[in-house]
N, C-alpha and C. Protein backbone atom coordinates (compact mmCIF):
# COMPACT_ATOMS: atom_id res chain seq x y z
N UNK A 1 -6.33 19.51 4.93
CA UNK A 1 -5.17 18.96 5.62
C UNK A 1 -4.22 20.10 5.97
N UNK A 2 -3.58 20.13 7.50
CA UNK A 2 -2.98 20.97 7.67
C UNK A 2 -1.50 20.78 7.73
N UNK A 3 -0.76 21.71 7.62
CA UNK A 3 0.86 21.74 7.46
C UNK A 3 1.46 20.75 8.12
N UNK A 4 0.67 20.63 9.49
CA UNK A 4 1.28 19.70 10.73
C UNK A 4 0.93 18.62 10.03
N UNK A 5 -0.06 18.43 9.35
CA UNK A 5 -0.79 17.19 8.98
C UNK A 5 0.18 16.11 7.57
N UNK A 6 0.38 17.46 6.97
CA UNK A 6 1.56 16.87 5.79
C UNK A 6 2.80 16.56 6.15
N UNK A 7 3.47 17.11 6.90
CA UNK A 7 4.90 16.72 7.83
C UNK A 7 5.30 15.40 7.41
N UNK A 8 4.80 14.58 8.54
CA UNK A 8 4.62 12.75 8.24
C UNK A 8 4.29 12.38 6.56
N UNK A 9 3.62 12.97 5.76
CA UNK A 9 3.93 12.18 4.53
C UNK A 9 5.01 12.88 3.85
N UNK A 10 5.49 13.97 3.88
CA UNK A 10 6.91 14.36 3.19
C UNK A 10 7.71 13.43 3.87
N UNK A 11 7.83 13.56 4.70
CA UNK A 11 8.94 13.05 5.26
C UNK A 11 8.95 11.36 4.86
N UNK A 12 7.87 10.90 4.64
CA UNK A 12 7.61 9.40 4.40
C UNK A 12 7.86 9.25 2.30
N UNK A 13 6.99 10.54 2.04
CA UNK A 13 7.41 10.57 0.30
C UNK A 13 9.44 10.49 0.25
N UNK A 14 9.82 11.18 1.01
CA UNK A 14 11.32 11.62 1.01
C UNK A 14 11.86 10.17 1.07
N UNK A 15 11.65 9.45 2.17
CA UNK A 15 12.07 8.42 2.70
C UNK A 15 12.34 6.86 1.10
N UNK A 16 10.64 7.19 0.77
CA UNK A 16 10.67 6.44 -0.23
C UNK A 16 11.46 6.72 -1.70
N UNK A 17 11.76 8.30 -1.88
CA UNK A 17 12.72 8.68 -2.95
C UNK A 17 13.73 8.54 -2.70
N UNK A 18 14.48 7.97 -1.23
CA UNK A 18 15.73 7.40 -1.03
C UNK A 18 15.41 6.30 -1.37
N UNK A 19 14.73 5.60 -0.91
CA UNK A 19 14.70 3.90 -1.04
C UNK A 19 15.20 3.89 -2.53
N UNK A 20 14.16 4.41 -3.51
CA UNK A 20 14.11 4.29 -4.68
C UNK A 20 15.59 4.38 -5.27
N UNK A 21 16.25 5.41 -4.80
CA UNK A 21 17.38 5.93 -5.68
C UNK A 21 18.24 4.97 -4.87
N UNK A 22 18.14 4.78 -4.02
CA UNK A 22 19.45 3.58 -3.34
C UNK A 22 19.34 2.41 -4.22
N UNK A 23 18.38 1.76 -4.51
CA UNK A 23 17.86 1.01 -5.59
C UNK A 23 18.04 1.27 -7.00
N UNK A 24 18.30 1.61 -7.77
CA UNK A 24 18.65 2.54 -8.79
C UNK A 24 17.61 2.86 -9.78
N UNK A 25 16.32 3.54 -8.92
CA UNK A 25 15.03 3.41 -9.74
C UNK A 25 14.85 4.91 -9.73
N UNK A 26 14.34 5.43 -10.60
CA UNK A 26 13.63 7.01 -10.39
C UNK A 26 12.31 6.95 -9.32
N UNK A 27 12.31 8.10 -8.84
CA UNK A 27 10.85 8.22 -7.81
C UNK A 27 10.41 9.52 -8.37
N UNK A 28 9.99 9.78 -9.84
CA UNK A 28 9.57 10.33 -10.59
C UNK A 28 8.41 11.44 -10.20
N UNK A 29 8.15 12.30 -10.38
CA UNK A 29 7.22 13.54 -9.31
C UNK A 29 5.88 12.63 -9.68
N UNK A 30 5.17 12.31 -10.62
CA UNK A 30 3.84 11.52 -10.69
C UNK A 30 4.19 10.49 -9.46
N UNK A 31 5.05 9.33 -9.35
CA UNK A 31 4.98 8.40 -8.44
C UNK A 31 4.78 9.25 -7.26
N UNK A 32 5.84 10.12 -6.97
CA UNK A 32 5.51 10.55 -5.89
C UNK A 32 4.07 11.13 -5.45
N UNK A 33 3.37 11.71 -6.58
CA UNK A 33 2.14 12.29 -6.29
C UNK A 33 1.26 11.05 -5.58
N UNK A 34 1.14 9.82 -6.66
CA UNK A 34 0.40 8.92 -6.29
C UNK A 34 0.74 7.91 -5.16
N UNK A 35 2.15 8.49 -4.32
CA UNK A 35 2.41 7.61 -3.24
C UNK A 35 1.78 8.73 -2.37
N UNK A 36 2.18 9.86 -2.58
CA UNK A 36 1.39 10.62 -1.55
C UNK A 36 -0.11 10.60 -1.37
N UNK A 37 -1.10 10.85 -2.05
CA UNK A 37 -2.21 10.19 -2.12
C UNK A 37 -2.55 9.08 -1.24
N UNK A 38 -1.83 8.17 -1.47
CA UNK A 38 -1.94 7.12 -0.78
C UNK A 38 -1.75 7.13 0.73
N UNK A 39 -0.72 8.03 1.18
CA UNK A 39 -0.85 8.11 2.39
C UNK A 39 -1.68 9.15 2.63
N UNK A 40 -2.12 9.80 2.29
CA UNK A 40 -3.02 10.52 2.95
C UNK A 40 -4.30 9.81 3.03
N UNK A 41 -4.69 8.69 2.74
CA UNK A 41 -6.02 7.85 3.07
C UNK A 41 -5.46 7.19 4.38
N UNK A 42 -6.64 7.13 4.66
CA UNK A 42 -6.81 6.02 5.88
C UNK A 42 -7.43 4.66 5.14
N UNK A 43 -8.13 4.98 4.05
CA UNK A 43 -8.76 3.06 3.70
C UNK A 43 -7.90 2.91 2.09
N UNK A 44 -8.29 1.77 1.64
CA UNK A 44 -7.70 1.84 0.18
C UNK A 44 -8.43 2.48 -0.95
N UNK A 45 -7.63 2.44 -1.53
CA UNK A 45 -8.54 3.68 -2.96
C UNK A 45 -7.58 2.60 -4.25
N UNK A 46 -8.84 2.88 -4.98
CA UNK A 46 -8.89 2.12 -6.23
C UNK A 46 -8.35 2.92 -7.62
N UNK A 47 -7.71 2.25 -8.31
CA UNK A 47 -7.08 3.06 -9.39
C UNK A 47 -7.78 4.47 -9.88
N UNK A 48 -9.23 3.99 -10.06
CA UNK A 48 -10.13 5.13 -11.01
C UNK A 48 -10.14 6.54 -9.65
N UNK A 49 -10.23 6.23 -8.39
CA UNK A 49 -10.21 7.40 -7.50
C UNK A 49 -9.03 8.04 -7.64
N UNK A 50 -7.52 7.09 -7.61
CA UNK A 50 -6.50 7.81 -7.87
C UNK A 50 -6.65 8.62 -8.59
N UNK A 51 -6.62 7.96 -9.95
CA UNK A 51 -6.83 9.27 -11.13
C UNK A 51 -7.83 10.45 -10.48
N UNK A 52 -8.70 10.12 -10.32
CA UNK A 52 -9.42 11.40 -10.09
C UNK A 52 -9.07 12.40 -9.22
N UNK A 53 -8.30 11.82 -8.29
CA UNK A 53 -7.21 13.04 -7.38
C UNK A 53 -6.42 13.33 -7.91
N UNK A 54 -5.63 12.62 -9.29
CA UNK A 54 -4.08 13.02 -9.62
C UNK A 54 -4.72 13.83 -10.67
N UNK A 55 -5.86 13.70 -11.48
CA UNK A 55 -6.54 15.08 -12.64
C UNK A 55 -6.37 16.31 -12.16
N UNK A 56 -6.64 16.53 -10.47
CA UNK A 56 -7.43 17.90 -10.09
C UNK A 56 -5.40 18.58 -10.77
N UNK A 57 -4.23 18.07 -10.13
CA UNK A 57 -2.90 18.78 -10.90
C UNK A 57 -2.34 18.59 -11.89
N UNK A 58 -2.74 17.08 -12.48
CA UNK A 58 -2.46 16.38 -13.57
C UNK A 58 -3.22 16.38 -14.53
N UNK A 59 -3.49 16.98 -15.15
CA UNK A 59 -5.16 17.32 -16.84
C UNK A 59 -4.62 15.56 -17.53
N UNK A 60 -4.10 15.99 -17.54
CA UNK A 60 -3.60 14.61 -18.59
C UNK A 60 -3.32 13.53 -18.45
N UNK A 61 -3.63 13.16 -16.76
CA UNK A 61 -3.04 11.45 -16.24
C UNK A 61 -4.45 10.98 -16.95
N UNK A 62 -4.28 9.38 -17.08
CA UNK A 62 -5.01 8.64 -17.54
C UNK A 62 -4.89 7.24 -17.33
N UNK A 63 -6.05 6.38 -17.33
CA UNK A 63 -5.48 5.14 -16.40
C UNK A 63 -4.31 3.96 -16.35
N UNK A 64 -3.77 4.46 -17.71
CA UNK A 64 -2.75 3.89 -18.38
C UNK A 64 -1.35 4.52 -17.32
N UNK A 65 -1.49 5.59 -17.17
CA UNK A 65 -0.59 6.55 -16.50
C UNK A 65 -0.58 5.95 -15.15
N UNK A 66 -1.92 5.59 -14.14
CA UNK A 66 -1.94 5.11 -13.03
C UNK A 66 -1.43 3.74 -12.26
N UNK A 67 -1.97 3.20 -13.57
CA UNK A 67 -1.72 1.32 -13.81
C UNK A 67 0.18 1.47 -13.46
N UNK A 68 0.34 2.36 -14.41
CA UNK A 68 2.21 1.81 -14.51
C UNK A 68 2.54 2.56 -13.59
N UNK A 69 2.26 3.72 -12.52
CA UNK A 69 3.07 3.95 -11.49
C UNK A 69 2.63 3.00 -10.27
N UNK A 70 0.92 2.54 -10.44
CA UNK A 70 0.54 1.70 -9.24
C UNK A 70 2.29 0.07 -9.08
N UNK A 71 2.00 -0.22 -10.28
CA UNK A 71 2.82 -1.54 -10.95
C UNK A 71 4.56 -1.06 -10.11
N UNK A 72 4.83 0.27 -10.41
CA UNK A 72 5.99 0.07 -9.85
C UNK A 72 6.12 0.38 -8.14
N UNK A 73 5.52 1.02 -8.00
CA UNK A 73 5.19 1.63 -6.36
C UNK A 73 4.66 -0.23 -5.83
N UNK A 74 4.06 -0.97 -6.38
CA UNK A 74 4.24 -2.21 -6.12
C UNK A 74 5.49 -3.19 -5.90
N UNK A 75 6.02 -2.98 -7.30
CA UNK A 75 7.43 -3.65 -7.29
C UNK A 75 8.29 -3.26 -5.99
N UNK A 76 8.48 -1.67 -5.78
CA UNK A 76 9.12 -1.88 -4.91
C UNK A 76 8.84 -1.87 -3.67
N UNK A 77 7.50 -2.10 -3.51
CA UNK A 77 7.19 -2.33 -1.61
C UNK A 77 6.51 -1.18 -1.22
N UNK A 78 6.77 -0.13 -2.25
CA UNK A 78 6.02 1.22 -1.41
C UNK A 78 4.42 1.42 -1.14
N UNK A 79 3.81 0.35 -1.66
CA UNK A 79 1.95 -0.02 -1.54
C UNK A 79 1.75 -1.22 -1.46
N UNK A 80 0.68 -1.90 -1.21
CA UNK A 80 0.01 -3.03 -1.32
C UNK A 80 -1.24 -2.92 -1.75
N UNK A 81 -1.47 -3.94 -2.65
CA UNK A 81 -2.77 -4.27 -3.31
C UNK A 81 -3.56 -5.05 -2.10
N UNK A 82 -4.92 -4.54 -1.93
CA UNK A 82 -5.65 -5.34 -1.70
C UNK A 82 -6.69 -6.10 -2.65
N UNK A 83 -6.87 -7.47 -2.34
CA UNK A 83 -6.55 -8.25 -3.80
C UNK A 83 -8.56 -8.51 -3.50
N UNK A 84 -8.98 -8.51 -2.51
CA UNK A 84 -10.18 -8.63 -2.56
C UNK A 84 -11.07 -7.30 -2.84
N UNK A 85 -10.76 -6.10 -2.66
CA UNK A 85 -11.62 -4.89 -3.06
C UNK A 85 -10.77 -4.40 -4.51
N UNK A 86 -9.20 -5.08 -5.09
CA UNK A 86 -9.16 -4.04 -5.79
C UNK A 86 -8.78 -3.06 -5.71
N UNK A 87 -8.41 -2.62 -4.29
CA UNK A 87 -7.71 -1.17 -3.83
C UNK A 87 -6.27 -1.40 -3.81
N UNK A 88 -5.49 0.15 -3.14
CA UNK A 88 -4.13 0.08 -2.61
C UNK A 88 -4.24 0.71 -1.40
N UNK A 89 -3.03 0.51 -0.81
CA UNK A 89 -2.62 1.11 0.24
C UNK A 89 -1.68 1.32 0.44
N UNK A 90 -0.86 2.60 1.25
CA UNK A 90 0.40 2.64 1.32
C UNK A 90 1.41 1.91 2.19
N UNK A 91 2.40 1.41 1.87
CA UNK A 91 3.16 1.21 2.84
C UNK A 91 3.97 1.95 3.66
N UNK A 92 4.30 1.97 4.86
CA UNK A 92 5.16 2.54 5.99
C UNK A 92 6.50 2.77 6.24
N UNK A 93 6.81 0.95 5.74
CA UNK A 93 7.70 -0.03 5.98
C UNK A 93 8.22 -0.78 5.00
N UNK A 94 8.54 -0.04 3.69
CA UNK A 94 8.39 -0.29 2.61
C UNK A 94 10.20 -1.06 3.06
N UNK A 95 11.06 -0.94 3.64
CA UNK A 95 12.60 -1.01 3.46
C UNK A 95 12.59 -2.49 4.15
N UNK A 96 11.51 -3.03 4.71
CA UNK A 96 11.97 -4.51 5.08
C UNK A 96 11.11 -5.31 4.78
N UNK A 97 11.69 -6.42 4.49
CA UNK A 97 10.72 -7.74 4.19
C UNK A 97 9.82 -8.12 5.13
N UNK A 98 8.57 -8.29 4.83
CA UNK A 98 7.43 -8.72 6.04
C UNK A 98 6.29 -9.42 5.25
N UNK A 99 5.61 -10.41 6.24
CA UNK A 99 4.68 -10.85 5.96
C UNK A 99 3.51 -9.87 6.17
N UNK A 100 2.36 -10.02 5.05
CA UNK A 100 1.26 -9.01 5.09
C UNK A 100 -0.03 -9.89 6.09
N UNK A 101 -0.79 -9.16 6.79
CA UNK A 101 -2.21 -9.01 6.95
C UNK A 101 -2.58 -7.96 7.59
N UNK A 102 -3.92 -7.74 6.55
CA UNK A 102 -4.52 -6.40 6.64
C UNK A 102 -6.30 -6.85 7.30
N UNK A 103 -6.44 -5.82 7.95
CA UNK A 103 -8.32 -6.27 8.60
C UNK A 103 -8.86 -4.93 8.03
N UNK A 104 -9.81 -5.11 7.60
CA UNK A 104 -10.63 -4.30 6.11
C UNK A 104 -11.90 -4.34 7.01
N UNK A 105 -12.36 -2.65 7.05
CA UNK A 105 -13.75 -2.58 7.64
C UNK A 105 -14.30 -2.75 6.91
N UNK A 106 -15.60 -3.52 6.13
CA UNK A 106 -16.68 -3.34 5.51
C UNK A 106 -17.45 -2.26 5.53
N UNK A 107 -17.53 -1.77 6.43
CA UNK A 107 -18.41 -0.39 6.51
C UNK A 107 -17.85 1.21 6.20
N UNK A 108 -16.97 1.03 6.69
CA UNK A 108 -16.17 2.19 5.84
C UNK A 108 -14.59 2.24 4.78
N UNK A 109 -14.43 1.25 5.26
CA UNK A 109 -13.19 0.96 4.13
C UNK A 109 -11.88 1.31 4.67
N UNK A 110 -11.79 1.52 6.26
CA UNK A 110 -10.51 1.66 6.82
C UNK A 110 -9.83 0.20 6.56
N UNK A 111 -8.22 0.63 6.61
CA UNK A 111 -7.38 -1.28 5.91
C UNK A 111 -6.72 -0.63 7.49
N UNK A 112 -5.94 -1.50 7.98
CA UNK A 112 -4.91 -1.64 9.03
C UNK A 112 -4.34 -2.45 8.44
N UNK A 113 -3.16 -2.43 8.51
CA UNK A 113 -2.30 -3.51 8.45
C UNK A 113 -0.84 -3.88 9.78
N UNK A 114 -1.41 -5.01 9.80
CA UNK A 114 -0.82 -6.15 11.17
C UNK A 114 0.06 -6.56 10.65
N UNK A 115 1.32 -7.30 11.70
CA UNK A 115 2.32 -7.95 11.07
C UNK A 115 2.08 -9.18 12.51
N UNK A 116 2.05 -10.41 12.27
CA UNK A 116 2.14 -11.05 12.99
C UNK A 116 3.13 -12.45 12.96
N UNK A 117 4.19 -12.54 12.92
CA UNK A 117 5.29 -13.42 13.28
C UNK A 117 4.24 -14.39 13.37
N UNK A 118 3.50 -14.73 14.58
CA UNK A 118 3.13 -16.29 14.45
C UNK A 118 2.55 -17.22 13.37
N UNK A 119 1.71 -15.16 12.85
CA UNK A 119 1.07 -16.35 11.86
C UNK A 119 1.65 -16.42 10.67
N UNK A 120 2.88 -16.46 10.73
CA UNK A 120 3.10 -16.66 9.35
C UNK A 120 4.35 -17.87 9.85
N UNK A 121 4.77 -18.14 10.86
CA UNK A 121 5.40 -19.29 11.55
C UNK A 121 4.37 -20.26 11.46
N UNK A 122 3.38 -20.25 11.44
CA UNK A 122 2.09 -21.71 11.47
C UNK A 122 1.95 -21.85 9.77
N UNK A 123 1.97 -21.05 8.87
CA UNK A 123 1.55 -20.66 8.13
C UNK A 123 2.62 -21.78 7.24
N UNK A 124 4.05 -21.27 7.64
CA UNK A 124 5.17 -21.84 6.86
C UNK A 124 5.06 -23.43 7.35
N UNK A 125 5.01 -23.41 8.61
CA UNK A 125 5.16 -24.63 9.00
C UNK A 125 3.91 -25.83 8.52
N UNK A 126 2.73 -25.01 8.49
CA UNK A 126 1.16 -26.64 7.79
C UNK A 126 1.96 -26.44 6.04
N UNK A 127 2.70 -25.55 5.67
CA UNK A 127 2.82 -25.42 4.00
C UNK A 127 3.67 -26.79 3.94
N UNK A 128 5.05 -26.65 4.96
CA UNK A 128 6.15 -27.85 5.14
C UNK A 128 5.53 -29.11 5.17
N UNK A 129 4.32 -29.18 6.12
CA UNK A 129 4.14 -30.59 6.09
C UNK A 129 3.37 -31.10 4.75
N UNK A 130 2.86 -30.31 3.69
CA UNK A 130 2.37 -31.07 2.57
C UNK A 130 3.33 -30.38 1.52
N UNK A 131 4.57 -30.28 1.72
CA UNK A 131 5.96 -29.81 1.08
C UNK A 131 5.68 -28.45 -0.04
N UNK A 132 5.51 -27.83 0.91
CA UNK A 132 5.01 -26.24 -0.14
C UNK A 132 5.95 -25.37 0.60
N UNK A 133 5.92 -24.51 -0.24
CA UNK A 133 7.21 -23.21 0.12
C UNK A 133 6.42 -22.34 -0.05
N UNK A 134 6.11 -21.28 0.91
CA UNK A 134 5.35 -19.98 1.16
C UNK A 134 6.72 -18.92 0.55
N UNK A 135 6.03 -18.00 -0.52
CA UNK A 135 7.05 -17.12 -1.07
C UNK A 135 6.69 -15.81 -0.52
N UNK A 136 5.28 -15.94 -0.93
CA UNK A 136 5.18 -14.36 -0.02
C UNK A 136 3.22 -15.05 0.15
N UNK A 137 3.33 -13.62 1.80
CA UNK A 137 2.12 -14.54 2.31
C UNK A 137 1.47 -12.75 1.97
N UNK A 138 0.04 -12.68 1.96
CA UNK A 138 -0.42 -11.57 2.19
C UNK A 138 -2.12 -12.43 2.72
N UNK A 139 -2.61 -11.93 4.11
CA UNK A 139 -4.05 -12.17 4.46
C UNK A 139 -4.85 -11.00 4.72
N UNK A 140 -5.88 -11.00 4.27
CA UNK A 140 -6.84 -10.20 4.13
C UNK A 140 -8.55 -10.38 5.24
N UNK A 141 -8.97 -9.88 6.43
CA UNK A 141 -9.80 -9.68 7.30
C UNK A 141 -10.46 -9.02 6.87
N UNK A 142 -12.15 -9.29 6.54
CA UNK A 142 -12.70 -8.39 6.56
C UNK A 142 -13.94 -8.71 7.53
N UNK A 143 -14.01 -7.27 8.31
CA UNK A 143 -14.78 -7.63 9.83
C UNK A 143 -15.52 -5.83 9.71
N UNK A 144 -15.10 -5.19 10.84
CA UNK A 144 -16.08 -3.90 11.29
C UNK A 144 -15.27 -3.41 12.27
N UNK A 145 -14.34 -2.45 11.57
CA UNK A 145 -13.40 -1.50 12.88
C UNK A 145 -14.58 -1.00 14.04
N UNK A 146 -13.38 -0.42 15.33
CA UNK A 146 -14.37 -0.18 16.30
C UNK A 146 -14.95 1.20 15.86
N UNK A 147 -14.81 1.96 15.45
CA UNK A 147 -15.74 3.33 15.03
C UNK A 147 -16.95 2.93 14.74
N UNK A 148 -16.82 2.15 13.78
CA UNK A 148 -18.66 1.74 12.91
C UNK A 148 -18.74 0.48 13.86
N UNK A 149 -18.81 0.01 14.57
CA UNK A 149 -19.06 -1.17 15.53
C UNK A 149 -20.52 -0.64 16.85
């Protein structure tokens, strides 16, 4: 990865160590490692890969270590679980409330993630008519990006 290439995630790690501290949370150099990580994928990566990238600077992370920064980088919006592989991913857009869906290649493991207003307007509205309250929506696609297509 080149200099030009890291730019966009400092600047996105930075972004999220404001969020954090506006919030009155630490963005602790491990979180940050493992948010960075995260953006530097294009698909999701699963706890045990984390670790294995955060070992090559970290001798001593362990999955106990991963679990509780994944857990808070959750809490506050800065990743999303994908709940069918088990992975994460980073978020962008960690500073506003949004409904999730993500389309998951099967073939290589690229995630996108979509935001689509309607569907989460249809979504709220079939919940209303059998009196359910949508708290938080997250949908999950899994199809075949156009690369491997």
């Amino acid at each position: 990865m080149t200099d030009t290439d890291q730019q966009p995630i400092v600047a996105q790690v930075y972004k999220a160590r404001q969020f954090c501290e506006d919030k009155g949370a630490r963005f602790t150099l491990l979180r940050e490692k493992v948010y960075a990580l995260l953006l530097e994928k294009q698909s999701a990566v699963g706890a045990y890969e984390l670790l294995d990238a955060l070992k090559l600077t970290e001798s001593s992370a362990k999955p106990a270590t991963v679990y509780r920064t994944l857990d808070f980088l959750l809490e506050f919006g800065l990743i999303h679980k994908i709940e069918s592989t088990n992975a994460f991913v980073a978020c962008h857009h960690f500073d506003c409330t949004h409904p999730v869906q993500f389309l998951i290649c099967d073939t290589c493991g690229d995630v996108k993630e979509i935001q689509s207003e309607g569907l989460k307007d249809t979504l709220d509205k079939q919940a209303q008519t059998v009196g359910f309250s949508v708290v938080k929506q997250t949908i999950e696609a899994h199809g075949t990006c156009v690369i491997c297509q």
